[in-house]
N, C-alpha and C. Protein backbone atom coordinates (compact mmCIF):
# COMPACT_ATOMS: atom_id res chain seq x y z
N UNK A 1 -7.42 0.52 -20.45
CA UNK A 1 -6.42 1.54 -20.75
C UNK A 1 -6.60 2.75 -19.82
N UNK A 2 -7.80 3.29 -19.98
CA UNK A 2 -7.66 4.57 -18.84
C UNK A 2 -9.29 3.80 -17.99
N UNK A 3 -9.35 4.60 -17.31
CA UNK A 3 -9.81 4.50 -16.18
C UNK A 3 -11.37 5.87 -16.63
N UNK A 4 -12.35 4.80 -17.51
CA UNK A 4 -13.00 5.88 -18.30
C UNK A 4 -14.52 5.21 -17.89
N UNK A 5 -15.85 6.21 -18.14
CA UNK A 5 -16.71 5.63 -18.00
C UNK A 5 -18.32 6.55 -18.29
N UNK A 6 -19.24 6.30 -18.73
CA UNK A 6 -20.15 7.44 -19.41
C UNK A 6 -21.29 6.96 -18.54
N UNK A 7 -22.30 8.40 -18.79
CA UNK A 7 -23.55 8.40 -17.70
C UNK A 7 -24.31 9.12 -18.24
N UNK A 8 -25.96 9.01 -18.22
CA UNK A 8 -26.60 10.66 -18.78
C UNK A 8 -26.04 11.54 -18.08
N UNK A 9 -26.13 12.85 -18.36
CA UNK A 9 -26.36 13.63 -17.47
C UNK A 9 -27.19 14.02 -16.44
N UNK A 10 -26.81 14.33 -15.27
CA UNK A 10 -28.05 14.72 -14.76
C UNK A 10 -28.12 16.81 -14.10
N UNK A 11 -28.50 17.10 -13.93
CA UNK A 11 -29.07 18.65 -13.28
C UNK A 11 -28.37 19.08 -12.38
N UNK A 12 -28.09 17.90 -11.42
CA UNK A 12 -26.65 18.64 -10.35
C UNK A 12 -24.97 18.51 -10.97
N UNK A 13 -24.90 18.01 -12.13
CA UNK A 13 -23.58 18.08 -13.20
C UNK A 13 -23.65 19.03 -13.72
N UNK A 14 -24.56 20.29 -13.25
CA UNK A 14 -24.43 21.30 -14.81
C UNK A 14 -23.26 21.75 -14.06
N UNK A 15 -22.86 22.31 -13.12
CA UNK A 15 -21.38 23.02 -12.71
C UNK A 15 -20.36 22.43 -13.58
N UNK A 16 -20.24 21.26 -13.26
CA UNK A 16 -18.92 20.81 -13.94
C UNK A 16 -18.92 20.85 -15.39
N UNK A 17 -20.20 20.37 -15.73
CA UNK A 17 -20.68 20.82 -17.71
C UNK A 17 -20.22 22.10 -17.97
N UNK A 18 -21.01 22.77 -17.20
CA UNK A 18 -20.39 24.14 -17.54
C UNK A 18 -19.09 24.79 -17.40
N UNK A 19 -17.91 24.29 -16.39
CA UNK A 19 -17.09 24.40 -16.34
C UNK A 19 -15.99 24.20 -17.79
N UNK A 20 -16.66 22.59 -18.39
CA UNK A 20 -16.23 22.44 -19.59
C UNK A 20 -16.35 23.18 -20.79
N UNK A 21 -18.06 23.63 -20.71
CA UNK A 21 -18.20 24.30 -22.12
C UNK A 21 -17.22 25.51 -21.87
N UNK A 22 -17.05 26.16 -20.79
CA UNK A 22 -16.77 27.53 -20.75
C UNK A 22 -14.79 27.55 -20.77
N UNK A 23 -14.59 26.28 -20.49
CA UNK A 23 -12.79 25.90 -20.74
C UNK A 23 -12.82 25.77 -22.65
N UNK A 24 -13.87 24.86 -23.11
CA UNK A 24 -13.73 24.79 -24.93
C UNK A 24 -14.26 25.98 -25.35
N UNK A 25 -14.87 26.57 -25.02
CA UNK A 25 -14.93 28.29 -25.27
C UNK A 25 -13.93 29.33 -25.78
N UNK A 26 -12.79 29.15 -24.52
CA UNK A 26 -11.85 29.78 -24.32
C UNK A 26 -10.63 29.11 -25.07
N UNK A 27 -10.55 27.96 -24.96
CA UNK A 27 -9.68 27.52 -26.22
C UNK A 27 -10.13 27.57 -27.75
N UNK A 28 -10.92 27.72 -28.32
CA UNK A 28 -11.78 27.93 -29.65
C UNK A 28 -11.51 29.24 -29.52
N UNK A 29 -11.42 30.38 -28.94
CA UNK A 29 -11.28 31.96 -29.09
C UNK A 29 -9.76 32.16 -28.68
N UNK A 30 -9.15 31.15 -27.75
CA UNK A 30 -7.24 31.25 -28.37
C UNK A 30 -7.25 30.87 -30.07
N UNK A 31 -7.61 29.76 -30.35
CA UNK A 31 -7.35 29.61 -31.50
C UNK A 31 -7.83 30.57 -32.68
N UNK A 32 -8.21 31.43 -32.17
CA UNK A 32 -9.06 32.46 -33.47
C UNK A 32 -9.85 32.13 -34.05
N UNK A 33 -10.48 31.31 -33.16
CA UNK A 33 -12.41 30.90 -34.03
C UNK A 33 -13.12 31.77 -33.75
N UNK A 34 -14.35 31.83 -34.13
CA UNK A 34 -15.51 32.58 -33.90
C UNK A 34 -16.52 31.38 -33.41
N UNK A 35 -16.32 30.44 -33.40
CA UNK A 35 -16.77 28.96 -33.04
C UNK A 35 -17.22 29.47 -31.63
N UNK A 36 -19.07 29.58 -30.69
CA UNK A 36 -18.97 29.25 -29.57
C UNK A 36 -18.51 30.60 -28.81
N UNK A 37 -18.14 31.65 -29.70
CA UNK A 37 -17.73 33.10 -29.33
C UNK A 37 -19.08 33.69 -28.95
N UNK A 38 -20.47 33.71 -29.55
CA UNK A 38 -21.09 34.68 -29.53
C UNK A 38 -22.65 34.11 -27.88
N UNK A 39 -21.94 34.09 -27.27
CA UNK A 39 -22.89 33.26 -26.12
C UNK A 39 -23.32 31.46 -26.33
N UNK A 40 -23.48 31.27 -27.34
CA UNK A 40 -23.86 29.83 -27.29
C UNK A 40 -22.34 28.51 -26.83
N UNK A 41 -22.92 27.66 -27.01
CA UNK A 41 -24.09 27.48 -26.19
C UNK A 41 -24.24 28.08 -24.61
N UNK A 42 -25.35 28.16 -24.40
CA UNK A 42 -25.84 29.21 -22.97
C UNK A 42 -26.25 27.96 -21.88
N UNK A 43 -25.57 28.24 -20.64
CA UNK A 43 -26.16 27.00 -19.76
C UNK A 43 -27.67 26.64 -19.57
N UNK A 44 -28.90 27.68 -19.89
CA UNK A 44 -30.30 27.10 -20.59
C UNK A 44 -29.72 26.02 -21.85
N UNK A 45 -29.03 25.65 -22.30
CA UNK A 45 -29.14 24.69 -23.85
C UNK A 45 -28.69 23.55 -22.95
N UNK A 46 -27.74 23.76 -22.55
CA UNK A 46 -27.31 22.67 -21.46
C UNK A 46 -28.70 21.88 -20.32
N UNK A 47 -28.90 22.93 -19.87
CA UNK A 47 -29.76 22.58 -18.81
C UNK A 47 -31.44 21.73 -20.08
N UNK A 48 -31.56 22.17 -21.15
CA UNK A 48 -32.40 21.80 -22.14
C UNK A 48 -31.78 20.12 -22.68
N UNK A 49 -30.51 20.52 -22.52
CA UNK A 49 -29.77 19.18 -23.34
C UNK A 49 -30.47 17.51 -22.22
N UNK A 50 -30.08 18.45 -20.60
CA UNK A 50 -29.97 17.04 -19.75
C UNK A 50 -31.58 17.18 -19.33
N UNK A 51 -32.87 18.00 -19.54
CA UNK A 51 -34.33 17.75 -19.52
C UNK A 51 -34.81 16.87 -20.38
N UNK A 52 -34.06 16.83 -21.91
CA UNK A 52 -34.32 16.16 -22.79
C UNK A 52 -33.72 14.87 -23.06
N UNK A 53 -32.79 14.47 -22.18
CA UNK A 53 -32.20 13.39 -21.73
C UNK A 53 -31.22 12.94 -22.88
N UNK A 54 -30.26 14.48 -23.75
CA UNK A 54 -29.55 14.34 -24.77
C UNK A 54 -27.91 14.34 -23.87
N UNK A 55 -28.04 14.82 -22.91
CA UNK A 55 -26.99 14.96 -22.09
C UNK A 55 -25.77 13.61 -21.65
N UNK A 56 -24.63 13.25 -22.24
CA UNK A 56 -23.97 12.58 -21.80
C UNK A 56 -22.54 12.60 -21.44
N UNK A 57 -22.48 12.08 -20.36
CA UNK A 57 -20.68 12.51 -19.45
C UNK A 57 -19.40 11.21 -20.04
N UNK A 58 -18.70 11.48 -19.94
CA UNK A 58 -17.44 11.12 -19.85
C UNK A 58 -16.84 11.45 -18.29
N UNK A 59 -16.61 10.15 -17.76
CA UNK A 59 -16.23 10.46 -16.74
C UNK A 59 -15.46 9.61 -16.25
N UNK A 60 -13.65 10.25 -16.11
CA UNK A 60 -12.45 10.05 -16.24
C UNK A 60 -11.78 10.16 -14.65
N UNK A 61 -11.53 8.37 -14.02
CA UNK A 61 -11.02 8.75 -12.62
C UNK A 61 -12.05 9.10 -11.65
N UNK A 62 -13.94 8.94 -12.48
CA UNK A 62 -14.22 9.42 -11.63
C UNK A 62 -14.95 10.86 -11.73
N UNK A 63 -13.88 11.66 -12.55
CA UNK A 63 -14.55 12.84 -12.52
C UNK A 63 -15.23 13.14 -14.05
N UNK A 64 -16.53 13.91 -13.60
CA UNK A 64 -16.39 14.92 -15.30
C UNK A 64 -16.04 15.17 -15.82
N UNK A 65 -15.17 14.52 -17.41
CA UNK A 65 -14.45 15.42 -17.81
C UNK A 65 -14.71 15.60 -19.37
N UNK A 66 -15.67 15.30 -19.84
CA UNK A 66 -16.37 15.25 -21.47
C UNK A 66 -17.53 15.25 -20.82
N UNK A 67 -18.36 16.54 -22.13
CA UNK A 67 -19.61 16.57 -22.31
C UNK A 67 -20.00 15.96 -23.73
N UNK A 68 -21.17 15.78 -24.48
CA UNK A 68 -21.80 15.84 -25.27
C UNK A 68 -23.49 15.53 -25.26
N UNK A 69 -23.88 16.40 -26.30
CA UNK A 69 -25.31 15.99 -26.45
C UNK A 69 -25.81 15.06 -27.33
N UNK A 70 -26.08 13.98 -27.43
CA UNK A 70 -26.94 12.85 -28.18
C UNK A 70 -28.17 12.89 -28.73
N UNK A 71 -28.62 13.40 -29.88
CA UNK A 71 -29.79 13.43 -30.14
C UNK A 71 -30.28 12.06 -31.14
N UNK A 72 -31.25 12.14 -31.22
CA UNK A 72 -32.44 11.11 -32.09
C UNK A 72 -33.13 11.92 -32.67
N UNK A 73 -33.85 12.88 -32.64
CA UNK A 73 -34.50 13.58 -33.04
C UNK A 73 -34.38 14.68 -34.59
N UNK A 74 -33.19 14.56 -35.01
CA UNK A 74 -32.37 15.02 -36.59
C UNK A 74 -32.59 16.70 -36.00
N UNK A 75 -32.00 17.13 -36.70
CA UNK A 75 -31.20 18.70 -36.60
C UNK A 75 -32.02 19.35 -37.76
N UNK A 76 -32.80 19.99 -37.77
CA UNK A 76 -33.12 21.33 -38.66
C UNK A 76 -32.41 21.46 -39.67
N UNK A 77 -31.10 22.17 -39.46
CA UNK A 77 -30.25 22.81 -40.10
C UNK A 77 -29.63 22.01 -41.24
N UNK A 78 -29.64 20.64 -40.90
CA UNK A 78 -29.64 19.22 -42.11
C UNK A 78 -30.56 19.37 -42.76
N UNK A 79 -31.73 19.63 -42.76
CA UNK A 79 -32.66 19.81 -44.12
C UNK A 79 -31.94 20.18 -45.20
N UNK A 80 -30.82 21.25 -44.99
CA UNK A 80 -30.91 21.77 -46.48
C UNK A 80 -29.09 21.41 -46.10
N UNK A 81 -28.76 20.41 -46.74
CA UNK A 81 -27.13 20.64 -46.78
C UNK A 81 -27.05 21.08 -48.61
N UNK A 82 -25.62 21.68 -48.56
CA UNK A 82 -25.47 21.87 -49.95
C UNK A 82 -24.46 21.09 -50.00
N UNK A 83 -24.36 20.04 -50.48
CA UNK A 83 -24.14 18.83 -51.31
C UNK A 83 -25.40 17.88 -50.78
N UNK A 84 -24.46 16.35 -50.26
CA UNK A 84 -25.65 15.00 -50.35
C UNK A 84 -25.54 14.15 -49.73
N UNK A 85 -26.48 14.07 -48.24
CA UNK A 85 -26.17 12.69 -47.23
C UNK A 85 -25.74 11.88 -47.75
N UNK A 86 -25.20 10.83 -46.86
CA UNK A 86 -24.74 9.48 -47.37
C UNK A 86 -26.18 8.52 -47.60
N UNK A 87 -27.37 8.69 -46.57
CA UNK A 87 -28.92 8.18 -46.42
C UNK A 87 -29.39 8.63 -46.44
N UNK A 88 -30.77 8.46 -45.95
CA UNK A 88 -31.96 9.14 -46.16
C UNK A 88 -32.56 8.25 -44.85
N UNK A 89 -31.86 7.60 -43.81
CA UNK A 89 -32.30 6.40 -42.73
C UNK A 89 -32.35 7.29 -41.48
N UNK A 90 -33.19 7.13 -40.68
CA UNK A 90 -33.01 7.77 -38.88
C UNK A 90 -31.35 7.79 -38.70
N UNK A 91 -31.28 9.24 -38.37
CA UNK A 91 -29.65 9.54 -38.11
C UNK A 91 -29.81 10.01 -36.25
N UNK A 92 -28.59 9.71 -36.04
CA UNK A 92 -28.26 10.25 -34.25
C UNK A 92 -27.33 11.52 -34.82
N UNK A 93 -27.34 12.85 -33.91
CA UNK A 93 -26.28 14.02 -34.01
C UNK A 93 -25.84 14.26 -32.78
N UNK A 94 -24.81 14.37 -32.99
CA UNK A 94 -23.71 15.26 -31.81
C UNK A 94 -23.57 16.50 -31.69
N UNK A 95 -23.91 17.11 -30.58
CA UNK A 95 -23.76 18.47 -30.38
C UNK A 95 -23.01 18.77 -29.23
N UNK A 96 -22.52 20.16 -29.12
CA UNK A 96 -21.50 20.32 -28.02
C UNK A 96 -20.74 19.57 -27.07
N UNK A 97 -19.69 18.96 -28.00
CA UNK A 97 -18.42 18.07 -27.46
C UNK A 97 -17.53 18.57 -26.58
N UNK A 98 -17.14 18.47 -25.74
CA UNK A 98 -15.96 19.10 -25.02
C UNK A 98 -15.50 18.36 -23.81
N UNK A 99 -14.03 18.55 -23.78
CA UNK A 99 -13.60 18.35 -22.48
C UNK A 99 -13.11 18.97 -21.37
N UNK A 100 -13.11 18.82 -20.30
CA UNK A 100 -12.01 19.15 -19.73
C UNK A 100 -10.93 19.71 -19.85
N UNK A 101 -10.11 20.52 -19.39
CA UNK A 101 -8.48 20.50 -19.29
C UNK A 101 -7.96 19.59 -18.95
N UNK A 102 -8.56 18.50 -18.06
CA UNK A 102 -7.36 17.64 -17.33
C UNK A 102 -7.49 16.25 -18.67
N UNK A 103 -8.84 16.47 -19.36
CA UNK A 103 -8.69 15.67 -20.38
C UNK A 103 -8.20 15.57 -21.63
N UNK A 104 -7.94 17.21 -22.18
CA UNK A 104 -7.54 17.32 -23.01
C UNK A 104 -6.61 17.03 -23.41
N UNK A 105 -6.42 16.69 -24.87
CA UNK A 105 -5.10 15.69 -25.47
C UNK A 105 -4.88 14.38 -24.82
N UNK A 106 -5.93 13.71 -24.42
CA UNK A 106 -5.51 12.00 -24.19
C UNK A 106 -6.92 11.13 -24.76
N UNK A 107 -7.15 12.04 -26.04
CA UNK A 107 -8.09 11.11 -27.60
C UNK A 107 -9.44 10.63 -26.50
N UNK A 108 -9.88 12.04 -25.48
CA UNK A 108 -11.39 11.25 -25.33
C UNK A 108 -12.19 11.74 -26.13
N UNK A 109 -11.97 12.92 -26.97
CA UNK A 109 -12.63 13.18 -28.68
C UNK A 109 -12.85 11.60 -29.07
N UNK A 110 -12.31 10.96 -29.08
CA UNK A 110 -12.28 9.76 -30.01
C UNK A 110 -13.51 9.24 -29.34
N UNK A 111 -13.23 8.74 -28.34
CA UNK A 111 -13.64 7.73 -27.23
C UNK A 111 -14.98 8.46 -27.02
N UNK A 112 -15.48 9.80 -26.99
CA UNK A 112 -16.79 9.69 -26.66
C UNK A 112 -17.73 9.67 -28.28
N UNK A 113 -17.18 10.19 -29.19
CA UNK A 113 -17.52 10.37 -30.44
C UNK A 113 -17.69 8.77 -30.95
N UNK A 114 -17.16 7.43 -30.25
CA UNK A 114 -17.12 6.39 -30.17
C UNK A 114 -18.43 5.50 -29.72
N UNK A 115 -18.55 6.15 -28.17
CA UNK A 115 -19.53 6.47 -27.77
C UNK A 115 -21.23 6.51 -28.18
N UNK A 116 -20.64 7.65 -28.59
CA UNK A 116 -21.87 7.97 -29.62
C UNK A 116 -22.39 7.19 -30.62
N UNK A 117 -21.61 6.49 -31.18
CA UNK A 117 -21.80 5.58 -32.31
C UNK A 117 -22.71 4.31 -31.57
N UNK A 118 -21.92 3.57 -30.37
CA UNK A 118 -22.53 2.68 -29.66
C UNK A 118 -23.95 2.79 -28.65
N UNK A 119 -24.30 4.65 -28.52
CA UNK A 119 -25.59 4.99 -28.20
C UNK A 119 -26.60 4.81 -29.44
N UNK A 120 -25.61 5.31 -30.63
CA UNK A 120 -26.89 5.26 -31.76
C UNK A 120 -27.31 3.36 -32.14
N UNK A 121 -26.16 2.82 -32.06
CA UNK A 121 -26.46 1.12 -32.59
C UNK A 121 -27.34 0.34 -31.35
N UNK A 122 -27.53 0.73 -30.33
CA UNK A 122 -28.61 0.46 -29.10
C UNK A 122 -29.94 0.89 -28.98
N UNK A 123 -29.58 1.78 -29.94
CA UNK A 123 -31.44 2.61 -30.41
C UNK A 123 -31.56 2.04 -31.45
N UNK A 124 -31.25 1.32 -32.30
CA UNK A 124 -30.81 0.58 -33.55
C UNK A 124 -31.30 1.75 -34.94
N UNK A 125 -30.42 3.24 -34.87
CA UNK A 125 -29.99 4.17 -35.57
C UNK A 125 -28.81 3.65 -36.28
N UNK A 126 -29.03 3.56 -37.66
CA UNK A 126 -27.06 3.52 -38.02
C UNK A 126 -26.41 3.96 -39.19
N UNK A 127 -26.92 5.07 -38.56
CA UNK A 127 -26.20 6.68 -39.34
C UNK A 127 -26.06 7.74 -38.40
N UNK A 128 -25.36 8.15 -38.19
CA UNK A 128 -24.70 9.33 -36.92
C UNK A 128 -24.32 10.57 -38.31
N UNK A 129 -24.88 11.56 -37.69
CA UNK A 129 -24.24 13.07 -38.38
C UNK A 129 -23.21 14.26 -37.25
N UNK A 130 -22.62 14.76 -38.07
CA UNK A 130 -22.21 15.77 -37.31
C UNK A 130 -21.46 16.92 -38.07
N UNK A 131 -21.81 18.20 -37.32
CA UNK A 131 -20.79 19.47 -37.85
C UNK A 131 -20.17 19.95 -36.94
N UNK A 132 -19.30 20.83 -37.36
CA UNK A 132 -18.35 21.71 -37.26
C UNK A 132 -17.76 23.07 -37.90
N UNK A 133 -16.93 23.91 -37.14
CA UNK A 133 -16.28 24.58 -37.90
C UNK A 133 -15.59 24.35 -38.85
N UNK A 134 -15.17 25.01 -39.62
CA UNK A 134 -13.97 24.66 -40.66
C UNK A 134 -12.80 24.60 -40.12
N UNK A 135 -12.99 25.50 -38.99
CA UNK A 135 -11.31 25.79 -38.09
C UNK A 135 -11.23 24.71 -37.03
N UNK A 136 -11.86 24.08 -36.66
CA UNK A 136 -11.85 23.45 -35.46
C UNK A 136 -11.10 22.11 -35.33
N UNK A 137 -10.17 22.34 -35.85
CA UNK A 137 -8.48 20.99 -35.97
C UNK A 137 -8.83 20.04 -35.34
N UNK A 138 -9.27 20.03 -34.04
CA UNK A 138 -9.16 19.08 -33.19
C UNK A 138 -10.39 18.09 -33.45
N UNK A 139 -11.97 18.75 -33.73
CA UNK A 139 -12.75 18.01 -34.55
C UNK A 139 -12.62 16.87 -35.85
N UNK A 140 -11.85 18.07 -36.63
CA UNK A 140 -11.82 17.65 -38.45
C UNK A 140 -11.00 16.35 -37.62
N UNK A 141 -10.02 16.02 -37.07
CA UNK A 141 -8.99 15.59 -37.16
C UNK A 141 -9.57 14.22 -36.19
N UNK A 142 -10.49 14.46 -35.45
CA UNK A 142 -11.01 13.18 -34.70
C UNK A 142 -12.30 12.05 -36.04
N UNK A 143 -13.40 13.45 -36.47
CA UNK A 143 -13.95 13.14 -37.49
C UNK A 143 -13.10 12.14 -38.68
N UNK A 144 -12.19 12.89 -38.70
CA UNK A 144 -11.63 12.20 -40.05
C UNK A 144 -10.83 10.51 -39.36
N UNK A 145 -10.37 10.47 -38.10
CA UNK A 145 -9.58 9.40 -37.53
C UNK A 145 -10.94 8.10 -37.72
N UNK A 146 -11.86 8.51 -37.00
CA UNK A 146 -13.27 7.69 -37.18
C UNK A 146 -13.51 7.34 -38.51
N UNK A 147 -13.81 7.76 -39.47
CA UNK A 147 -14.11 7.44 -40.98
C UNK A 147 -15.27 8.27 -41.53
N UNK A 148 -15.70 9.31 -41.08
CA UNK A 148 -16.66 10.25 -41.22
C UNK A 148 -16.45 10.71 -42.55
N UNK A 149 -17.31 10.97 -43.60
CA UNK A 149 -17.58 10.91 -44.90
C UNK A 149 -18.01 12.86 -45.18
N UNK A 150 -17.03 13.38 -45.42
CA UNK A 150 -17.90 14.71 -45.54
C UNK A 150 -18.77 14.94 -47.09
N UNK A 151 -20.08 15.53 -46.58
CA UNK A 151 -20.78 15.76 -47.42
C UNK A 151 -21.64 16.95 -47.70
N UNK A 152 -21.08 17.89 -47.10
CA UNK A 152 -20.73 19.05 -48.04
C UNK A 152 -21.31 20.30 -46.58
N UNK A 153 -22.06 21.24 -46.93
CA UNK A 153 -21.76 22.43 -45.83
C UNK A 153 -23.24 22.41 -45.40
N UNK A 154 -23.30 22.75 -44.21
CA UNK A 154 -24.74 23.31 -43.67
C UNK A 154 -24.63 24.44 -42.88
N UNK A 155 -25.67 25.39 -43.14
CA UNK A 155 -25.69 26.16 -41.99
C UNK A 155 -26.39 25.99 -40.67
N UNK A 156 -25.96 26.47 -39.63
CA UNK A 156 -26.53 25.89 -38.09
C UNK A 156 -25.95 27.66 -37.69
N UNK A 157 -27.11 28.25 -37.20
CA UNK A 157 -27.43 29.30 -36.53
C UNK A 157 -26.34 30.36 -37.37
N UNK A 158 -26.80 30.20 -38.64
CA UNK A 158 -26.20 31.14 -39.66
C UNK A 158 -24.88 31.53 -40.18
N UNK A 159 -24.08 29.92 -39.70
CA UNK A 159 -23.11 30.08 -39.90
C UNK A 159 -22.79 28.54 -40.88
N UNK A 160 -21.74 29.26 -42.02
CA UNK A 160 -21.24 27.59 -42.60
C UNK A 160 -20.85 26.79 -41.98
N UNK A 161 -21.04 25.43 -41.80
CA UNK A 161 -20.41 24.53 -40.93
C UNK A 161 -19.68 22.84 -41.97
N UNK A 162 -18.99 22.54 -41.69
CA UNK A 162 -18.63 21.32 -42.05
C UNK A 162 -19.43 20.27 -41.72
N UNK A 163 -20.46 19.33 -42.54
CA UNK A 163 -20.89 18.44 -42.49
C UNK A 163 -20.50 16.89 -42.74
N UNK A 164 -20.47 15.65 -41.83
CA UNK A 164 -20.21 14.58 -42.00
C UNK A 164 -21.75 13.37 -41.34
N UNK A 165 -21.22 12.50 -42.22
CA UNK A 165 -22.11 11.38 -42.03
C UNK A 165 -21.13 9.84 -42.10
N UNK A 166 -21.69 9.31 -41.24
CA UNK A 166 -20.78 7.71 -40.82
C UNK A 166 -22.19 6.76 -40.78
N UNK A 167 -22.52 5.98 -41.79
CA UNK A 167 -22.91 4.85 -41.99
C UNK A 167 -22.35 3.41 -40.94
N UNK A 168 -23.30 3.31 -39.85
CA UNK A 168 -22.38 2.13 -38.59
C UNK A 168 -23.00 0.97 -39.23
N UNK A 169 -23.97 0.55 -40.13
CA UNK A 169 -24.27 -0.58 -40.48
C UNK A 169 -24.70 -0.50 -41.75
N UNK A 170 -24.55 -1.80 -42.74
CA UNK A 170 -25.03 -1.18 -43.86
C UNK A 170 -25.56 -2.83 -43.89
């Protein structure tokens, strides 16, 4: 269908990474979020993301045009959700998703968040988590297309966030 294809990241991609975070920045503060407003993520988290080898591209035609970070390692800020995972099994998380402009609106939300699922079932993880804003439409709305199970709020750097969990094998 498109002409799509994923890679770690590597150290001479931070330009174009950063090009992205700093385009989903600016659309999250059109939309009147506070989402991503207050410096974060900072190209140190980035440059931390692809040392730690959480760093992965989407790359459309060729070019850069989706970031995200892949972890194994579980998120802090999940310790304490207020409600109730779906498990209690090794989970994979997603952090700072974004695309492009030239990608935006042609569902590679889907496709790397897809992605992700098929990084975690190769580590043989199969439970994926992830948050969000409450405002962030374009998330809720990919989250929810996937089958993502919300289970209730966490905070991540002191802010409420929308929590989900997707069970890939049972």
């Amino acid at each position: 269908m498109y002409d799509i294809a994923f890679r770690p990241a590597q150290i001479s991609d931070i330009s174009a990474i950063w090009d992205i975070i700093l385009f989903a920045k600016e659309v999250r503060k059109r939309e009147g979020s506070s989402q991503w407003q207050d410096g974060y993520p900072d190209i140190q988290t980035i440059e931390t993301d692809i040392a730690d080898n959480m760093g992965q591209l989407l790359l459309y035609k060729g070019e850069v045009s989706g970031y995200m970070a892949v972890s194994f390692e579980g998120e802090p800020a999940y310790y304490d959700i207020e409600g109730c995972w779906l498990s209690n099994q090794p989970y994979t998380t997603v952090h700072r998703m974004a695309v492009s402009p030239q990608a935006k609106g042609k569902g590679f939300g889907c496709i790397m968040l897809c992605k992700a699922e098929e990084i975690s079932l190769a580590n043989h993880i199969y439970s994926i988590r992830v948050d969000t804003n409450y405002d962030n439409i374009a998330m809720l709305r990919i989250i929810e297309k996937l089958g993502y199970i919300y289970c209730g709020e966490v905070y991540y750097r002191g802010a409420p966030r929308k929590a989900f969990e997707k069970i890939l094998l049972k």
